[in-house]
Protein backbone atom coordinates (compact mmCIF):
# COMPACT_ATOMS: atom_id res chain seq x y z
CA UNK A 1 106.62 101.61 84.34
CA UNK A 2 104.90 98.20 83.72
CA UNK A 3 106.78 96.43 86.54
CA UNK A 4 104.56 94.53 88.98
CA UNK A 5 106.85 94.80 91.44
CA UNK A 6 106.05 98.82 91.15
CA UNK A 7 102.76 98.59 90.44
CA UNK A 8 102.23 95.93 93.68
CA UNK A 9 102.86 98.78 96.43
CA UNK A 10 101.18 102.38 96.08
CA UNK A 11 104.71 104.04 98.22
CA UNK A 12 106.96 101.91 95.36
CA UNK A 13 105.07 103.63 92.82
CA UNK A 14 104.92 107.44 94.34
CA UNK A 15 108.79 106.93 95.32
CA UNK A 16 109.54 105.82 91.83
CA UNK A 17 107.43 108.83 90.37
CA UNK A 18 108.99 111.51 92.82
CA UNK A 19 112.66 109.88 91.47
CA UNK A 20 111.55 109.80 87.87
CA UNK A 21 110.51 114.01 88.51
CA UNK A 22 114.53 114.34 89.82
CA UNK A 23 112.15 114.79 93.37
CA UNK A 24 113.78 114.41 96.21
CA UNK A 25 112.79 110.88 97.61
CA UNK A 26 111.66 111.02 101.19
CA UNK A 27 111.93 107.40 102.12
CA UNK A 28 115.11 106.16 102.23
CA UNK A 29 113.28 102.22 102.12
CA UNK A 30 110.47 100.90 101.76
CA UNK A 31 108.40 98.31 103.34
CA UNK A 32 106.64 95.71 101.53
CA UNK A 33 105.32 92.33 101.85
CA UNK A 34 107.85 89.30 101.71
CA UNK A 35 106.97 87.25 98.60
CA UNK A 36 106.33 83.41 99.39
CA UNK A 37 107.23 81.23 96.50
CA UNK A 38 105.01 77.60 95.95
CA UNK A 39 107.13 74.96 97.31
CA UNK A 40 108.20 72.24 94.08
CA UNK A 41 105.78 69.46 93.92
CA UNK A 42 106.26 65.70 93.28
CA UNK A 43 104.26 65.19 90.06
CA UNK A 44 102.73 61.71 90.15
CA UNK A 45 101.77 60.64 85.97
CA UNK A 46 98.34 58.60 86.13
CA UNK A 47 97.85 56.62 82.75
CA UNK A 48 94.66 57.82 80.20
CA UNK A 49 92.16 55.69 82.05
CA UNK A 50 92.93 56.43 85.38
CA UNK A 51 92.78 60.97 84.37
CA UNK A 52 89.69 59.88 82.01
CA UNK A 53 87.56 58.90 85.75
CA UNK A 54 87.64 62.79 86.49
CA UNK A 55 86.50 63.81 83.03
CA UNK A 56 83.17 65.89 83.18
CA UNK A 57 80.92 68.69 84.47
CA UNK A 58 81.42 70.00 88.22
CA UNK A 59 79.19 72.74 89.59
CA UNK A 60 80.49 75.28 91.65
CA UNK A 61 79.32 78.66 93.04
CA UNK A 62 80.30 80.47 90.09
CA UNK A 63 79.16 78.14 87.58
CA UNK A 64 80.32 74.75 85.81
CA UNK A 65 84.21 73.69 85.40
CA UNK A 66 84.57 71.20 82.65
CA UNK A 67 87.56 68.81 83.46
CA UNK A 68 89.00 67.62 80.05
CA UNK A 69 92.19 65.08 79.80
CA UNK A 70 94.67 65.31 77.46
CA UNK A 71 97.82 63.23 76.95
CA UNK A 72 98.98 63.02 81.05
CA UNK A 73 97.16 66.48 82.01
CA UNK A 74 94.30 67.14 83.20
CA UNK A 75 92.68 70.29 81.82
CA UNK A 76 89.60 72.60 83.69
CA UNK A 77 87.45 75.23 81.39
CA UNK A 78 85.82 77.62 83.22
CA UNK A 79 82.77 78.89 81.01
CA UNK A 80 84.37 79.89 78.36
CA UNK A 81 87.89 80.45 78.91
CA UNK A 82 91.09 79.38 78.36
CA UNK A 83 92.32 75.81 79.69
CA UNK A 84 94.65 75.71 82.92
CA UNK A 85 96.32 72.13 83.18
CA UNK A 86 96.15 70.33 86.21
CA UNK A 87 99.35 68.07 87.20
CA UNK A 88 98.79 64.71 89.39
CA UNK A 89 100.20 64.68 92.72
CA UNK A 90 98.48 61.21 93.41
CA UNK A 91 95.95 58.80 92.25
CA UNK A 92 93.29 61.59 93.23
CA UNK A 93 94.91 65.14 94.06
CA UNK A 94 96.10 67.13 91.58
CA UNK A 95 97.79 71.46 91.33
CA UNK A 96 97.97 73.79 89.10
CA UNK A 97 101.31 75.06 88.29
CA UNK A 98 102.74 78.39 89.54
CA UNK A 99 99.22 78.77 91.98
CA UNK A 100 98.98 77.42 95.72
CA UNK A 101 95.46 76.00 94.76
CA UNK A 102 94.65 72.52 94.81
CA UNK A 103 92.03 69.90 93.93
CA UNK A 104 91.09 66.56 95.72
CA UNK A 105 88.43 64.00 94.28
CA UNK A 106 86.20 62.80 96.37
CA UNK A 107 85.09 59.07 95.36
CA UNK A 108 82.16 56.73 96.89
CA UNK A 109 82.82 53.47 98.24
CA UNK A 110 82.62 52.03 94.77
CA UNK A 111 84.83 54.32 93.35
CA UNK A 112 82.92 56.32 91.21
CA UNK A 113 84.00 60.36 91.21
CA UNK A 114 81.34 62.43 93.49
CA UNK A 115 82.87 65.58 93.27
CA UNK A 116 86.05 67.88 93.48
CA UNK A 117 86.97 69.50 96.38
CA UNK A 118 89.14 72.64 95.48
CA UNK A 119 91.54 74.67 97.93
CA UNK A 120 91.70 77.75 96.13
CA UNK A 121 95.14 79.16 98.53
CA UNK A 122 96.37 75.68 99.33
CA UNK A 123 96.16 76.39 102.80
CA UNK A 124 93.79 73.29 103.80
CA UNK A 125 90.95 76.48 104.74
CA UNK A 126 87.70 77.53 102.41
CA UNK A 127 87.51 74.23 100.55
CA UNK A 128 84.50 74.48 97.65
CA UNK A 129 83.11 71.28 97.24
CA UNK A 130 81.77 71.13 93.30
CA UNK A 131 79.76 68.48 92.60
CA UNK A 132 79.87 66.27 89.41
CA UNK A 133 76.39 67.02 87.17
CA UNK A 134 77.59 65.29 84.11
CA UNK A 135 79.63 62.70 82.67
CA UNK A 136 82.12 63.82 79.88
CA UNK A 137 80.82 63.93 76.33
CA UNK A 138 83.95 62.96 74.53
């Protein structure tokens, strides 16, 4: 079965086997881990100029991220990969749908973009700070 839910715990998987063989099942439950959903976000629309700022290269530890806008999105490449748009929750933090990670933009006093800090879990812990190499090309 392609379920995720039975692919997610080794026991759901044996139990479903051993009931799929007309086994007897052993457990009569099974314990897994509670599932957390993401908490709705307020989605804050920033005009062409103000996502344009944020276009560009960023290096991380596992290479460049190329932050592209497009109509009110903002869109991150990684190498060559598919897109995965970014939604404004202010003038500088933005999430990714459906995922508990997070970016930030860090600015200098004069407002120009330094560099992105991203929260991979959303939990304010192991923040990678990528730094902006290049301006965008478009």
């Amino acid at each position: 079965h392609s379920d995720p839910l039975f692919l997610s715990s080794p026991k759901i998987l044996a139990t479903m086997q051993s009931f799929m063989r007309d086994e007897k099942v052993a457990q009569g439950s099974i314990q897994a881990a509670a599932f957390s959903f993401i908490p709705p976000r307020e989605v804050t629309e920033l005009s062409a100029e103000q996502l344009a700022r944020y276009a560009g290269d960023y290096a991380t530890g596992e290479g460049e991220v190329r932050m592209v806008p497009a109509g009110n999105l903002l869109y991150s490449f990684h190498g060559n990969g598919r897109p995965f748009p970014l939604r404004s929750s202010s003038q500088r933090e933005f999430f990714w749908e459906g995922l508990p990670a997070t970016v930030e933009f860090e600015l200098s006093d004069d407002g120009e973009v330094l560099a992105m800090l991203v929260d991979a879990d959303g939990d304010g812990h192991d923040i990678e700070r990528a730094v902006k190499v290049a301006e965008s090309a478009d």
